[in-house]
N, C-alpha and C. Protein backbone atom coordinates (compact mmCIF):
# COMPACT_ATOMS: atom_id res chain seq x y z
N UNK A 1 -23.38 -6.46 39.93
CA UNK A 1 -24.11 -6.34 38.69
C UNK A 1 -23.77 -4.99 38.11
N UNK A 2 -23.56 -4.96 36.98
CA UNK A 2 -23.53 -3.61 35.91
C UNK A 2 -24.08 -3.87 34.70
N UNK A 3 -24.29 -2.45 34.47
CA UNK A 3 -24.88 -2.30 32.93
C UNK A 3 -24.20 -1.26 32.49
N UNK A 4 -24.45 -1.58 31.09
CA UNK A 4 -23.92 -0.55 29.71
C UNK A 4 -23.75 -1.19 28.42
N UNK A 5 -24.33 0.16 27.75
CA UNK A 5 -24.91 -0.17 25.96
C UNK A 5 -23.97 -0.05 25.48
N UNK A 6 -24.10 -1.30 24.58
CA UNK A 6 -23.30 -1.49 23.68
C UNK A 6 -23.76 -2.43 22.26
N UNK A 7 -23.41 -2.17 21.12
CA UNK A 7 -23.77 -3.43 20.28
C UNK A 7 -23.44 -4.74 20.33
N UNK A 8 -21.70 -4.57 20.73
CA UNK A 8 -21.17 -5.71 20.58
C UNK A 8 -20.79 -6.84 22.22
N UNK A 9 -21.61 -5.81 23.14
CA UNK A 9 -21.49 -6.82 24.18
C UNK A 9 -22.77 -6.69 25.00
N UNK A 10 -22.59 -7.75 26.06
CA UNK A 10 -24.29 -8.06 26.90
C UNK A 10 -24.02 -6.43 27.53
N UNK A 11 -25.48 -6.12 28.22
CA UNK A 11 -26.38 -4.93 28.76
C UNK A 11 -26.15 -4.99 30.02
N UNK A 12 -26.54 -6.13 30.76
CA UNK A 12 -26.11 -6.98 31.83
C UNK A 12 -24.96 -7.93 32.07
N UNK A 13 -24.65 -7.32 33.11
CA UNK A 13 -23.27 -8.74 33.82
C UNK A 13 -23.49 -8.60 35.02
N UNK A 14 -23.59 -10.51 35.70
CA UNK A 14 -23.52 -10.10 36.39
C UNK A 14 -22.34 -11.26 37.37
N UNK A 15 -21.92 -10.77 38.14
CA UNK A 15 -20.78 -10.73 38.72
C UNK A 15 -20.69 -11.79 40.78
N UNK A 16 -20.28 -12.57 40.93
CA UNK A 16 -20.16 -12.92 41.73
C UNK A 16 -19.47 -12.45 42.79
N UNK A 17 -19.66 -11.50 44.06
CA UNK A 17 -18.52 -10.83 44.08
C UNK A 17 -17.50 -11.23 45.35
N UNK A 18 -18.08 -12.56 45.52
CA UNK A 18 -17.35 -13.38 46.57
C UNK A 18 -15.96 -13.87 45.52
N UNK A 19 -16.32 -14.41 44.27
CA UNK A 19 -15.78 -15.09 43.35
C UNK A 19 -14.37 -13.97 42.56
N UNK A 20 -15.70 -13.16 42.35
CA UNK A 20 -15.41 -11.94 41.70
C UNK A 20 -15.04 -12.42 40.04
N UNK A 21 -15.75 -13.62 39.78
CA UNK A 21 -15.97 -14.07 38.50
C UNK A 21 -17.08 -13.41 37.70
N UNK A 22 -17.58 -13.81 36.84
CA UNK A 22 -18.53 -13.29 36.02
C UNK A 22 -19.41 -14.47 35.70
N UNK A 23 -20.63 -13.93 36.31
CA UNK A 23 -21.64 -15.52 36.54
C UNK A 23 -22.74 -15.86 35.16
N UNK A 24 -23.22 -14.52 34.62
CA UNK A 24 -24.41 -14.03 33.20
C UNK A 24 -23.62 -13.36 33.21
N UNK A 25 -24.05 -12.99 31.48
CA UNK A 25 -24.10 -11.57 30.66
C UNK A 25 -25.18 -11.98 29.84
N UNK A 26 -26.54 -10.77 30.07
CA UNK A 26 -27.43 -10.81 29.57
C UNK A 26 -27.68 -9.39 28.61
N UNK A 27 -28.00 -9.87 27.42
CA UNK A 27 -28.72 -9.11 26.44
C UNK A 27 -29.90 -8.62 26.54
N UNK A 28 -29.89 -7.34 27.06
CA UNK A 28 -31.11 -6.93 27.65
C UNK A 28 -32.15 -6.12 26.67
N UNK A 29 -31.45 -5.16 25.87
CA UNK A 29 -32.23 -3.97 25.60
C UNK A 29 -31.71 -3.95 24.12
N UNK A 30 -32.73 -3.03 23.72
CA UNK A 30 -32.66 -3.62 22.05
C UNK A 30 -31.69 -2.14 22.07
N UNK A 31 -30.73 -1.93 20.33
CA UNK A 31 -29.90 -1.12 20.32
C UNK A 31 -30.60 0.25 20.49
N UNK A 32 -29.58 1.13 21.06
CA UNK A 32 -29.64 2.49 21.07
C UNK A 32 -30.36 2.85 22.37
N UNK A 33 -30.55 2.07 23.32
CA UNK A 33 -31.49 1.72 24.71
C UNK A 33 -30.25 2.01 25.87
N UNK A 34 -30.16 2.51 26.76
CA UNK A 34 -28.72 3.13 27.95
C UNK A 34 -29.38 2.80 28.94
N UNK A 35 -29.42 1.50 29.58
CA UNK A 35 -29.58 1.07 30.77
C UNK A 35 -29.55 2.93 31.88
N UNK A 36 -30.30 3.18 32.59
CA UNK A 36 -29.80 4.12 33.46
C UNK A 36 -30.26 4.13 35.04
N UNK A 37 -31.25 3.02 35.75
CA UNK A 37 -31.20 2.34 37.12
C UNK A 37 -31.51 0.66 36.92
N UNK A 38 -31.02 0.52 37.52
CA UNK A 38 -30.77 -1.01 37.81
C UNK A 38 -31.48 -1.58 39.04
N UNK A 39 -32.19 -2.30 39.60
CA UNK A 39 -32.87 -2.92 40.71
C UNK A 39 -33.02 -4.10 41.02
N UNK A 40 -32.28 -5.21 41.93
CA UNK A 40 -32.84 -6.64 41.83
C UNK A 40 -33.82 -6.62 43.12
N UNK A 41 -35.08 -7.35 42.51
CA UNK A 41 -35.82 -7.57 43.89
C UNK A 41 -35.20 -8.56 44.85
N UNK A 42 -35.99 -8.38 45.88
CA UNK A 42 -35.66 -8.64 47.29
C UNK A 42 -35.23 -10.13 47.62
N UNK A 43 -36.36 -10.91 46.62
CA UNK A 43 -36.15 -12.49 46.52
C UNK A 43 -35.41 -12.97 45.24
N UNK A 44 -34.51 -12.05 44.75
CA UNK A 44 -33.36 -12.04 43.51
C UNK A 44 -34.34 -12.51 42.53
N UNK A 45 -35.59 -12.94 42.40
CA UNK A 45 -36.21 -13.57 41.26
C UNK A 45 -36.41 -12.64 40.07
N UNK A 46 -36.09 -11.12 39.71
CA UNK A 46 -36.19 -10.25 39.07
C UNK A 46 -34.82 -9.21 38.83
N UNK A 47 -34.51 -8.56 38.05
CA UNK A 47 -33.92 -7.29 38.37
C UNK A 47 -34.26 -6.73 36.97
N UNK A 48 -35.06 -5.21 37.61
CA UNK A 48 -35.26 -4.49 36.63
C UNK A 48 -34.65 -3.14 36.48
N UNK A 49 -34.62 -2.93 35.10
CA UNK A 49 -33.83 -1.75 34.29
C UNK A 49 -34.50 -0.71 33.89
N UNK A 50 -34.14 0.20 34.12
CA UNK A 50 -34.75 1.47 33.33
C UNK A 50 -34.22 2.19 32.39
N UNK A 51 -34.57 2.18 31.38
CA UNK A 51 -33.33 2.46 30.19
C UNK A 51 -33.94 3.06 29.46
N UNK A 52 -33.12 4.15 28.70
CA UNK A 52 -34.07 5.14 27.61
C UNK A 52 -33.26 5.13 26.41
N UNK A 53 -33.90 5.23 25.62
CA UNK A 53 -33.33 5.59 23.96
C UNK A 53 -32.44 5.99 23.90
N UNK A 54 -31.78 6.37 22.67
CA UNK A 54 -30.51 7.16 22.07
C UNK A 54 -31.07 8.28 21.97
N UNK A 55 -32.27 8.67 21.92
CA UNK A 55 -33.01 10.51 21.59
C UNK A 55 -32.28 11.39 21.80
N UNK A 56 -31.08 12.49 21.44
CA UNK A 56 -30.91 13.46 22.08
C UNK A 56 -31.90 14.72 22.48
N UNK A 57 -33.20 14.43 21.98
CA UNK A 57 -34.01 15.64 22.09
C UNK A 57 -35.07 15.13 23.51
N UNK A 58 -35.75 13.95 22.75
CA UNK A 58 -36.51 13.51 24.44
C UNK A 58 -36.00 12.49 24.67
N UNK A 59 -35.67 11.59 25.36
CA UNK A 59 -35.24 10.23 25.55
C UNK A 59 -36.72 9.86 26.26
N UNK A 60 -37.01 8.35 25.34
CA UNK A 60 -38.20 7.78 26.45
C UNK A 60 -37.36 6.70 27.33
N UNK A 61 -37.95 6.72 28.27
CA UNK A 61 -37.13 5.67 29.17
C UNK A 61 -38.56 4.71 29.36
N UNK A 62 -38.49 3.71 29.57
CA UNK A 62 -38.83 2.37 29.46
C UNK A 62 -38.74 1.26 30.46
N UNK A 63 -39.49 0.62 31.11
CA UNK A 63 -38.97 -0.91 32.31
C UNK A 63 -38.80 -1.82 31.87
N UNK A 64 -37.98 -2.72 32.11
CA UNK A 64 -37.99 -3.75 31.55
C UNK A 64 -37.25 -5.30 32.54
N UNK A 65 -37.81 -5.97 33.17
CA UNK A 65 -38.05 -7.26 33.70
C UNK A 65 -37.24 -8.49 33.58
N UNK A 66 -36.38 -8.48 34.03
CA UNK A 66 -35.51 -9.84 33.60
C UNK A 66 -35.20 -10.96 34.43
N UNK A 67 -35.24 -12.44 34.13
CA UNK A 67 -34.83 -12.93 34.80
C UNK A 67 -33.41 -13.33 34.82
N UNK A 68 -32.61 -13.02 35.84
CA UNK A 68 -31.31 -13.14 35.94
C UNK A 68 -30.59 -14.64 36.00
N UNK A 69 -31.83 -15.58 36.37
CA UNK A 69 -30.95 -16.89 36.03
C UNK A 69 -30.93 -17.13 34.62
N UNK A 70 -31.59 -16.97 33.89
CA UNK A 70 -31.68 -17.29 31.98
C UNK A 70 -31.11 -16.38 31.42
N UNK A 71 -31.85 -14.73 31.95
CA UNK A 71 -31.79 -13.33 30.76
C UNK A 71 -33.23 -12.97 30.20
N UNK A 72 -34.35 -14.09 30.11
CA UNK A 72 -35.24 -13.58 29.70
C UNK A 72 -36.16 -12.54 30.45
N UNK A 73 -36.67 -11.89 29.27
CA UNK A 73 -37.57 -10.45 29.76
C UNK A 73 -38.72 -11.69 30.09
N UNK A 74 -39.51 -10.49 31.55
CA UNK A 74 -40.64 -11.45 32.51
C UNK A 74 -41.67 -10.91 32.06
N UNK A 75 -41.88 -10.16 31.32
CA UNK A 75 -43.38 -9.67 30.65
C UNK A 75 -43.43 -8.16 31.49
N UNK A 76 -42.80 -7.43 31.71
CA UNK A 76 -42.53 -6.02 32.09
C UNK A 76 -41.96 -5.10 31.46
N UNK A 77 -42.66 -4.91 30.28
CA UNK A 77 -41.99 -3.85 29.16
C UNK A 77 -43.23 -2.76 29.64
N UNK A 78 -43.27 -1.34 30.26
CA UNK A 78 -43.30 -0.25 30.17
C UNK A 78 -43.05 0.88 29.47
N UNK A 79 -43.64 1.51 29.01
CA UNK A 79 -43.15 3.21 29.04
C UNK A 79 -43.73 4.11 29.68
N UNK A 80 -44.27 3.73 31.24
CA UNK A 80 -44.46 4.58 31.86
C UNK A 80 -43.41 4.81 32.87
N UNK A 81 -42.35 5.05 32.46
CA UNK A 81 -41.10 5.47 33.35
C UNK A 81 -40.49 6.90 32.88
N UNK A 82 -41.51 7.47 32.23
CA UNK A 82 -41.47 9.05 31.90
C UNK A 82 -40.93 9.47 33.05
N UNK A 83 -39.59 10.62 33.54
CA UNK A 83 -39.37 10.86 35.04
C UNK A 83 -38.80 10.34 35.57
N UNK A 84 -39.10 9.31 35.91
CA UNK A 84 -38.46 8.14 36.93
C UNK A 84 -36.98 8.59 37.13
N UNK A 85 -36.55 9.12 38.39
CA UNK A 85 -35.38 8.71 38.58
C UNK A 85 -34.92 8.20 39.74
N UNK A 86 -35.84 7.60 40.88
CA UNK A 86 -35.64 6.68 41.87
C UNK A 86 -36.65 6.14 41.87
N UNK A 87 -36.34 4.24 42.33
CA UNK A 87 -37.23 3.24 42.42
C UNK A 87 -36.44 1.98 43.04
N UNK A 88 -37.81 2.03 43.78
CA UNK A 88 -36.69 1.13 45.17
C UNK A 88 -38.09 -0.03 45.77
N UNK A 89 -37.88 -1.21 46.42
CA UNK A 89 -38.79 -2.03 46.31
C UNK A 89 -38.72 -1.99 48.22
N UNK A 90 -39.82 -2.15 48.53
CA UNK A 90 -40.16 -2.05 50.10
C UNK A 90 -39.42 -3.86 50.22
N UNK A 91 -38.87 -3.62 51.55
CA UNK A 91 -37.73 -5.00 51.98
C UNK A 91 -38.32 -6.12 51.80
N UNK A 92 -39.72 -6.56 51.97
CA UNK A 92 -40.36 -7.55 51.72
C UNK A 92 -40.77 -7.67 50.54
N UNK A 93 -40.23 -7.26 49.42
CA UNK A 93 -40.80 -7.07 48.24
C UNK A 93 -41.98 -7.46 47.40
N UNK A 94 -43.43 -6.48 48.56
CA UNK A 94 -45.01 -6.41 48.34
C UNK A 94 -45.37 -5.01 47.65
N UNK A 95 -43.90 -4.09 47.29
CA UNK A 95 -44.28 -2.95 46.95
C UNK A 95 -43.06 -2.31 45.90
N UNK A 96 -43.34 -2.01 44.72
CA UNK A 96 -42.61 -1.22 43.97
C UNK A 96 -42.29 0.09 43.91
N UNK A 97 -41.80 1.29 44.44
CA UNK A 97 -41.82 2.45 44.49
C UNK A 97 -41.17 3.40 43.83
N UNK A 98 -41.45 4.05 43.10
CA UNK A 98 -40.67 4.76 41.64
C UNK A 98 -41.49 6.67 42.15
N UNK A 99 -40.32 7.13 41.99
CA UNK A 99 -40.21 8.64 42.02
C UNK A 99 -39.41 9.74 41.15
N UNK A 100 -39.63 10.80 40.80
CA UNK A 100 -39.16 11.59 39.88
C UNK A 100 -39.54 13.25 39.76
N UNK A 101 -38.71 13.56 38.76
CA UNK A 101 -38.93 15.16 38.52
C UNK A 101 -40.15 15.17 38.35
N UNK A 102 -40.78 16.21 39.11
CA UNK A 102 -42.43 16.48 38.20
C UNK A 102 -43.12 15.19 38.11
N UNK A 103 -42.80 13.91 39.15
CA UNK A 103 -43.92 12.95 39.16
C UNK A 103 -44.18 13.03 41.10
N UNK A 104 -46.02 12.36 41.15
CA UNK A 104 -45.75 11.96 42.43
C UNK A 104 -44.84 10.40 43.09
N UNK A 105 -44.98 10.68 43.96
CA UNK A 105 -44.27 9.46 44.75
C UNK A 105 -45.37 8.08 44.34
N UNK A 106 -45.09 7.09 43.51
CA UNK A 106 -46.09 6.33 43.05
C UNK A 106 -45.93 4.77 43.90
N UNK A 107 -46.85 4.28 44.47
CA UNK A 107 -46.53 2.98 44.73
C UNK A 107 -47.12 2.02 44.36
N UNK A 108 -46.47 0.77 43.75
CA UNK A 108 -47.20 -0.07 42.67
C UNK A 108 -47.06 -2.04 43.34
N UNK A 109 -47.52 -2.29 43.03
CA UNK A 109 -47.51 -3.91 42.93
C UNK A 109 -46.41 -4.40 43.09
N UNK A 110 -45.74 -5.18 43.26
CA UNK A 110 -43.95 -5.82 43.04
C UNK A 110 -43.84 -5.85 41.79
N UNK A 111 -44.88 -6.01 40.78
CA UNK A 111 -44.79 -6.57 39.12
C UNK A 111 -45.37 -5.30 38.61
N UNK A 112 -45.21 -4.25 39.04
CA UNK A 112 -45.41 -3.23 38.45
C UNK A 112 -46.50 -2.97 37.46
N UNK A 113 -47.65 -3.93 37.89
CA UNK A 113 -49.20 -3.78 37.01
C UNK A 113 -50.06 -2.92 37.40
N UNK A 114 -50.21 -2.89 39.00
CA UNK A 114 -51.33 -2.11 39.62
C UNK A 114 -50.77 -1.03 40.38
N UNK A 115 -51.22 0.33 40.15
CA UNK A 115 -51.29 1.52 41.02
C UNK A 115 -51.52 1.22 42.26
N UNK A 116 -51.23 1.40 43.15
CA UNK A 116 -52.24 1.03 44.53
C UNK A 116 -52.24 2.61 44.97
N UNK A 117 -51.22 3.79 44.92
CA UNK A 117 -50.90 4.78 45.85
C UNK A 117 -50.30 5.69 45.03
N UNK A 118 -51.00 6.67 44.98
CA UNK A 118 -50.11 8.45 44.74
C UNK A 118 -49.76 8.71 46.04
N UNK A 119 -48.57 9.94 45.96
CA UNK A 119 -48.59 10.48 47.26
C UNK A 119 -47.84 11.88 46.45
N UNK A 120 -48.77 12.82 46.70
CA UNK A 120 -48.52 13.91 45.99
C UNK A 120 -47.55 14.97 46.49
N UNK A 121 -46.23 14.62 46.35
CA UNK A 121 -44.60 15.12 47.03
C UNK A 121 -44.23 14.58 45.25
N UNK A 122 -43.11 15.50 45.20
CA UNK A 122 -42.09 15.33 43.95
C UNK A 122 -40.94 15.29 44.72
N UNK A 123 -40.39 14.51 44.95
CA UNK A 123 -39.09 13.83 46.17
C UNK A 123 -37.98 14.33 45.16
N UNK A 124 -37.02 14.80 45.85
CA UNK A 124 -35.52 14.93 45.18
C UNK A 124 -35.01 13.29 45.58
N UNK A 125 -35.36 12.22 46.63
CA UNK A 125 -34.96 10.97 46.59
C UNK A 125 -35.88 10.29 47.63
N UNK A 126 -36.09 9.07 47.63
CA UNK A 126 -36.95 7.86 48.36
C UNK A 126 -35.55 6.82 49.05
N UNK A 127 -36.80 6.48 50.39
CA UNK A 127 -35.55 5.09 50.94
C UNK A 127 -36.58 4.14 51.46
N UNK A 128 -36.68 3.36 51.72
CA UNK A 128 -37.53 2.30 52.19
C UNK A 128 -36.39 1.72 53.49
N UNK A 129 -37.34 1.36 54.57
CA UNK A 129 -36.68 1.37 55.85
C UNK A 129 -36.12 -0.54 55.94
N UNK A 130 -35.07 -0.86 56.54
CA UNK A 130 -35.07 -2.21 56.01
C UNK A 130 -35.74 -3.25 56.41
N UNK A 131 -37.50 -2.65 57.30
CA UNK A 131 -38.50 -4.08 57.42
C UNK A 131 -39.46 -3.56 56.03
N UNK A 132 -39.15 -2.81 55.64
CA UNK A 132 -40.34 -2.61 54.85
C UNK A 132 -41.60 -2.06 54.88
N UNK A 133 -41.07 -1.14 56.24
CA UNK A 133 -42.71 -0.87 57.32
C UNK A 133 -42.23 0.76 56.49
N UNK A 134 -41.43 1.61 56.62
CA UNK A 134 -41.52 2.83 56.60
C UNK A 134 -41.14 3.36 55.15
N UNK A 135 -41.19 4.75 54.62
CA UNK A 135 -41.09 5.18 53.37
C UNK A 135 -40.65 6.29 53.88
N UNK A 136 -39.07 6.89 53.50
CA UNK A 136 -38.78 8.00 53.68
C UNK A 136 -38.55 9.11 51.96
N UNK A 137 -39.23 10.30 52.23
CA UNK A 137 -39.18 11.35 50.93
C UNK A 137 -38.75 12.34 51.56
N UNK A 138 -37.79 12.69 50.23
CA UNK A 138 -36.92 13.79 50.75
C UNK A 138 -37.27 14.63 49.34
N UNK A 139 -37.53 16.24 50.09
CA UNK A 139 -37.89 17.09 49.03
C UNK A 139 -36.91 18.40 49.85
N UNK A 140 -36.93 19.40 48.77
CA UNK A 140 -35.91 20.44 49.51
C UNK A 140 -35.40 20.01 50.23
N UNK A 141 -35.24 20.49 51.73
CA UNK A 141 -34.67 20.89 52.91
C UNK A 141 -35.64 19.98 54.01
N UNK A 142 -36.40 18.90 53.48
CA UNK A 142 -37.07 18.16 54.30
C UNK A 142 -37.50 16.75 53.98
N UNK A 143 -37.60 15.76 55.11
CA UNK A 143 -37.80 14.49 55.07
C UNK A 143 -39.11 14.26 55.50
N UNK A 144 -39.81 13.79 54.89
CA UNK A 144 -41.30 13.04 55.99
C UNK A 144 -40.99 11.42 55.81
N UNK A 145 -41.96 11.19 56.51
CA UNK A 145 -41.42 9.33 56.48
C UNK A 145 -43.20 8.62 56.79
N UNK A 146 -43.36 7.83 55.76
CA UNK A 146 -44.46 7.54 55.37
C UNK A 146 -44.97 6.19 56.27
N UNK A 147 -45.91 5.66 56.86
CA UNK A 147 -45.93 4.27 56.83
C UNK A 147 -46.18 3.52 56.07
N UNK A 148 -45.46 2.87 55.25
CA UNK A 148 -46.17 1.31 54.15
C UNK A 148 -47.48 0.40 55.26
N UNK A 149 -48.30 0.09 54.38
CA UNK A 149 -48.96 -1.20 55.28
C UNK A 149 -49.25 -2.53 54.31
């Protein structure tokens, strides 16, 4: 899968890479919008984008929900992705986890409606362990590693 803005072509492609054909190209984001993380959940039924404006002064960045078998948006338009520059879904995908400059470590719903968890660290990066049990944050010169439950 890749992304990149453009007028005259899809936002989304995505790519078979057994095939190495081209399976969608989806029209994701309205103009002047720069895809900038990409995420498919765990049970492929989603992959969401985080994409911000053309602004050169602030860029808002934005979520946005797609389903990859059609293209249509799933009802996950955000602008609370102020920050955001890692977001990663716990392996069983029961947990959404989005982190950033000057934000805490936030953990949300799979559908990104409900808060459930601050965790007050500003992570330089996040990993989720591959059962889905652990949460690793990395800040400076150090790792802690969280339990999910």
């Amino acid at each position: 899968m890749t992304a990149h803005a453009s007028s005259s072509s899809p936002d989304v492609i995505i790519i078979d890479l057994q095939s190495h054909t081209v399976i969608r190209q989806l029209a994701a984001f309205v103009p002047d919008r720069t895809p900038c993380l990409l995420l498919w959940s765990p049970d492929s039924s989603r992959v969401l984008a985080l994409a911000v404006d053309g602004s050169e002064t602030s860029p808002v960045p934005s979520f946005i929900a797609l389903d990859p078998s059609g293209g249509q948006k799933t009802g996950l338009e955000s602008n609370v992705a102020i920050g955001v520059q890692s977001l990663v879904f716990a392996a069983n995908g029961k947990y959404l986890i989005e982190a950033g400059e000057h934000l805490p470590v936030t953990i949300w719903n799979s559908t990104h409606t409900t808060k459930l968890q601050e965790i007050p660290i500003q992570p330089a990066r996040i990993a989720v362990s591959k059962d889905g049990r652990y949460l690793a944050i990395a800040r400076l010169s150090k790792v802690s590693v969280w339990k999910i439950n």
